[in-house]
C-alpha atoms as a PDB file:
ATOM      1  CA  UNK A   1      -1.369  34.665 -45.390  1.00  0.00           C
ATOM      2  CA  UNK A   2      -0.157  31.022 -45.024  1.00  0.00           C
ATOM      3  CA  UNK A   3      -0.193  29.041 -48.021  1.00  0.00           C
ATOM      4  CA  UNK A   4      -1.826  26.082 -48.058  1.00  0.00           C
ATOM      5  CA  UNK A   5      -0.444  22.098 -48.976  1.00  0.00           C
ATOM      6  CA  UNK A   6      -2.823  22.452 -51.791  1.00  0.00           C
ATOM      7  CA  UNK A   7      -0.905  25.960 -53.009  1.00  0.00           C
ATOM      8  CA  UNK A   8       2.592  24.421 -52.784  1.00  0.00           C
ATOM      9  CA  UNK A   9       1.556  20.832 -55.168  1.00  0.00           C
ATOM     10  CA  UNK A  10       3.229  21.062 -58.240  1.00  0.00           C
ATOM     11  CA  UNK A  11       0.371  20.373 -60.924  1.00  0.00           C
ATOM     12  CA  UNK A  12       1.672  16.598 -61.666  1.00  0.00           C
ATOM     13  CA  UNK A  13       1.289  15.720 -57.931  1.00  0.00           C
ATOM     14  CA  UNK A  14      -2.262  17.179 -57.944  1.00  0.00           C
ATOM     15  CA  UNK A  15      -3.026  15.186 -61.063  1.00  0.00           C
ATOM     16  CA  UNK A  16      -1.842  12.076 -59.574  1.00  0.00           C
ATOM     17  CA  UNK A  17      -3.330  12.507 -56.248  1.00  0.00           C
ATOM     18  CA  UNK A  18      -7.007  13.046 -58.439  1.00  0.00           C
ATOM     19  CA  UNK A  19      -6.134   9.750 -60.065  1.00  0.00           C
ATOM     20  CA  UNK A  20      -5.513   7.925 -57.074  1.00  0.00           C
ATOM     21  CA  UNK A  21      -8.546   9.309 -55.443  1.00  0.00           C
ATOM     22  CA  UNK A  22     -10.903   8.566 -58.585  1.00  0.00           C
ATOM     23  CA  UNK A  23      -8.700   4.772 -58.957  1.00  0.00           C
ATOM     24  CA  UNK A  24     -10.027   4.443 -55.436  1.00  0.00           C
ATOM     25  CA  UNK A  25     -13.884   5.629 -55.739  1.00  0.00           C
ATOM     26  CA  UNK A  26     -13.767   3.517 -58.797  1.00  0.00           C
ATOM     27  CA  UNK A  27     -12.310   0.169 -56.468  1.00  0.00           C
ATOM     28  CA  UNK A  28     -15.303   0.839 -54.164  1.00  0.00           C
ATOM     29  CA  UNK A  29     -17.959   1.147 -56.544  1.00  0.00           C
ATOM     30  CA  UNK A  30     -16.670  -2.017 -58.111  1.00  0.00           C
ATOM     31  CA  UNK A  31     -17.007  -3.755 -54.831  1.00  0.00           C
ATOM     32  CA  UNK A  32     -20.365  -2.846 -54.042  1.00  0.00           C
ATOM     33  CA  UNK A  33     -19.322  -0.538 -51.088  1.00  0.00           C
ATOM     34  CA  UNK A  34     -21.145   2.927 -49.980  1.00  0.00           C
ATOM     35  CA  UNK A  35     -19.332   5.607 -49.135  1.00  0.00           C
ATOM     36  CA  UNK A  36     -20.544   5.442 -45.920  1.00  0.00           C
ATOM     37  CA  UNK A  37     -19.447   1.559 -45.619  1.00  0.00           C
ATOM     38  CA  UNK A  38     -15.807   2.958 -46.563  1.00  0.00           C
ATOM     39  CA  UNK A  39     -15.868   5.450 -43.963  1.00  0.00           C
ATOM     40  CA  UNK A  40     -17.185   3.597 -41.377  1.00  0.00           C
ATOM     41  CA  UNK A  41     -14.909   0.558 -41.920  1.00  0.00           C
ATOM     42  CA  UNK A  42     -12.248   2.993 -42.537  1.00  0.00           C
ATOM     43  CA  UNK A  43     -13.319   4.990 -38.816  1.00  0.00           C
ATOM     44  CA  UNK A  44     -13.402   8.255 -40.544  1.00  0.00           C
ATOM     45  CA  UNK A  45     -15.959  10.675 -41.503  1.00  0.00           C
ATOM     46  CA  UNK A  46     -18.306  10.543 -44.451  1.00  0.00           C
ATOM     47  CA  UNK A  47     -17.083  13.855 -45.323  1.00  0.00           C
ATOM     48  CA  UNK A  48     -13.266  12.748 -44.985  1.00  0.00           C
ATOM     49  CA  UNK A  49     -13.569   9.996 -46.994  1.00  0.00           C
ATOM     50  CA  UNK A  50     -14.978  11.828 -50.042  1.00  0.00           C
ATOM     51  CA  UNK A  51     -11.688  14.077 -49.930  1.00  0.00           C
ATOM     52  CA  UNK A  52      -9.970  10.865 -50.131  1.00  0.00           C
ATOM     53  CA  UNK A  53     -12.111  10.534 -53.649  1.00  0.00           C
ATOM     54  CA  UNK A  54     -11.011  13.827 -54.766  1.00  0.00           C
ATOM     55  CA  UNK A  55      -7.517  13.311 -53.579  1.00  0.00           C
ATOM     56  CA  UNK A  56      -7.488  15.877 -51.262  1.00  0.00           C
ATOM     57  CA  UNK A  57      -3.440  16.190 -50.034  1.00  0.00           C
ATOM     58  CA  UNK A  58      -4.888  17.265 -46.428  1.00  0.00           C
ATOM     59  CA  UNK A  59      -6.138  13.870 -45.705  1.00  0.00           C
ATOM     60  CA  UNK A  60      -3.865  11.484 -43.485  1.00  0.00           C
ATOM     61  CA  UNK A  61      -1.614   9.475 -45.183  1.00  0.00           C
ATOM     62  CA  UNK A  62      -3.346   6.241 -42.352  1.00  0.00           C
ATOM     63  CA  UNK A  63      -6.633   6.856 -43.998  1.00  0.00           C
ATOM     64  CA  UNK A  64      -5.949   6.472 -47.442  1.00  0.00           C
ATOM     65  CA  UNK A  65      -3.385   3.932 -46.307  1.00  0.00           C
ATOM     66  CA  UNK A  66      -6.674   2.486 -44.462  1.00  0.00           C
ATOM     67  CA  UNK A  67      -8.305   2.483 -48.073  1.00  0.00           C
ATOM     68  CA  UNK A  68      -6.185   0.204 -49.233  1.00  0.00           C
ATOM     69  CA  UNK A  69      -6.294  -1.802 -47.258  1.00  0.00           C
ATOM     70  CA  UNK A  70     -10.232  -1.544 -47.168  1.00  0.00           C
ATOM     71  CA  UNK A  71      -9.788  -2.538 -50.724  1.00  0.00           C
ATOM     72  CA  UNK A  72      -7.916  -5.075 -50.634  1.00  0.00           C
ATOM     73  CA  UNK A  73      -4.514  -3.906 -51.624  1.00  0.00           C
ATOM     74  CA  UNK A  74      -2.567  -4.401 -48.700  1.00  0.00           C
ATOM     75  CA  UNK A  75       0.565  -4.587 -50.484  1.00  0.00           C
ATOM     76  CA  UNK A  76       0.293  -1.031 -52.338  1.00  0.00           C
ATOM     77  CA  UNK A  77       2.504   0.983 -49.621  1.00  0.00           C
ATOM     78  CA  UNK A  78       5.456  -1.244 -49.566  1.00  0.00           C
ATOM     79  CA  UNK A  79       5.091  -1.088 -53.432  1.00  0.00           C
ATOM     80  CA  UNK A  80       5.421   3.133 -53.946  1.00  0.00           C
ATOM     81  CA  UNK A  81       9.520   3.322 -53.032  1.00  0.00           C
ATOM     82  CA  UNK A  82      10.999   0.109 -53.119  1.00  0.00           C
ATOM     83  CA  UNK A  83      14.294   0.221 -53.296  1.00  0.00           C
ATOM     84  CA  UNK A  84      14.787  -2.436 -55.406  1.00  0.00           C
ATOM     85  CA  UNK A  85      12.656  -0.996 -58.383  1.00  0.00           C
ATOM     86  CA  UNK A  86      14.892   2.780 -57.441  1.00  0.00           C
ATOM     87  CA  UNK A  87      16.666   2.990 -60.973  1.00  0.00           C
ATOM     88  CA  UNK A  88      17.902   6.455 -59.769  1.00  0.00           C
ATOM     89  CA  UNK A  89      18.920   5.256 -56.715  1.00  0.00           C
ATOM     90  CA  UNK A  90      20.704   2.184 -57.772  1.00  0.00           C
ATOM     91  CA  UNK A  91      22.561   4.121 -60.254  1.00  0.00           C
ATOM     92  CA  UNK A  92      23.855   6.416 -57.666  1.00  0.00           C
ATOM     93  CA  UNK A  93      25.420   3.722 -55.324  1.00  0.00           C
ATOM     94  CA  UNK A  94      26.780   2.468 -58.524  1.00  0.00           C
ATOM     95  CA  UNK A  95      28.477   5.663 -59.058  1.00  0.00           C
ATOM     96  CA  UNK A  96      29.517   5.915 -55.394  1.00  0.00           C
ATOM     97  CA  UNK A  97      31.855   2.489 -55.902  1.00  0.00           C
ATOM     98  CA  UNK A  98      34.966   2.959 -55.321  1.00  0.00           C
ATOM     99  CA  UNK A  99      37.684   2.634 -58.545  1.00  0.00           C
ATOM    100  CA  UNK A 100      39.665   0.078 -56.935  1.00  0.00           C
ATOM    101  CA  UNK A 101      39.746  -1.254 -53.273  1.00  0.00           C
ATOM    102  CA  UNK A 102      42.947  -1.806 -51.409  1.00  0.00           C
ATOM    103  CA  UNK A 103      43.730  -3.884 -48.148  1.00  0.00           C
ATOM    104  CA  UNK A 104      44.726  -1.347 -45.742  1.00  0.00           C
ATOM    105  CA  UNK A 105      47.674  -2.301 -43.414  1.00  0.00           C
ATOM    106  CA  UNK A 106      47.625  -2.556 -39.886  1.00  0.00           C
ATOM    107  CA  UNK A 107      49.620  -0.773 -37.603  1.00  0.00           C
ATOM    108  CA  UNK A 108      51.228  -1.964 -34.757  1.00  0.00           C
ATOM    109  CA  UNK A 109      51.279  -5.668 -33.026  1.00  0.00           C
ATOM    110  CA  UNK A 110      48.373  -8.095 -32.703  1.00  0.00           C
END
């Protein structure tokens, strides 16, 4: 038996897919939008839409990137990893700096 995406989510990436999917039913409902008016402006089904609600981890990243955008947050996706905000990652490259750096000589004529 093949396991599933859903099997594999650790429980805090289920939770926060729920609460992106519930931030986003919320978003519409505050806008005065249908489901149906999300899905069709989105091009999707009714039916794949409402897993976007529930957070479903099966549905295309382009539809609920689509959602957004729907919504009006175009700017959420550049937002998620920015490398600028990556405290991890900027305190790895820090580590990665060398202890001193030396001019290397060069060989030979130029």
């Amino acid at each position: 038996m093949r396991s599933t995406v859903t099997d594999t989510l650790p429980p805090k990436v289920k939770r926060a897919l729920g609460k992106l999917g519930a931030d986003i039913a919320l978003a519409r409902k505050k806008r005065s939008l249908t489901v149906m008016m999300m899905a069709e402006r989105l091009g999707i089904a009714k039916s794949t839409y409402l897993k976007i609600e529930k957070g479903d981890p099966t549905v295309a990243m382009g539809a609920y990137a689509m959602s957004f955008f729907v919504l009006g947050f175009d700017d959420a996706l550049t937002k998620i990893v920015d490398t600028q905000r990556d405290e991890q990652g900027l305190l790895l490259d820090a580590e990665r700096l060398p202890k001193r750096v030396r001019v290397r000589k060069s060989t030979g004529a130029t």
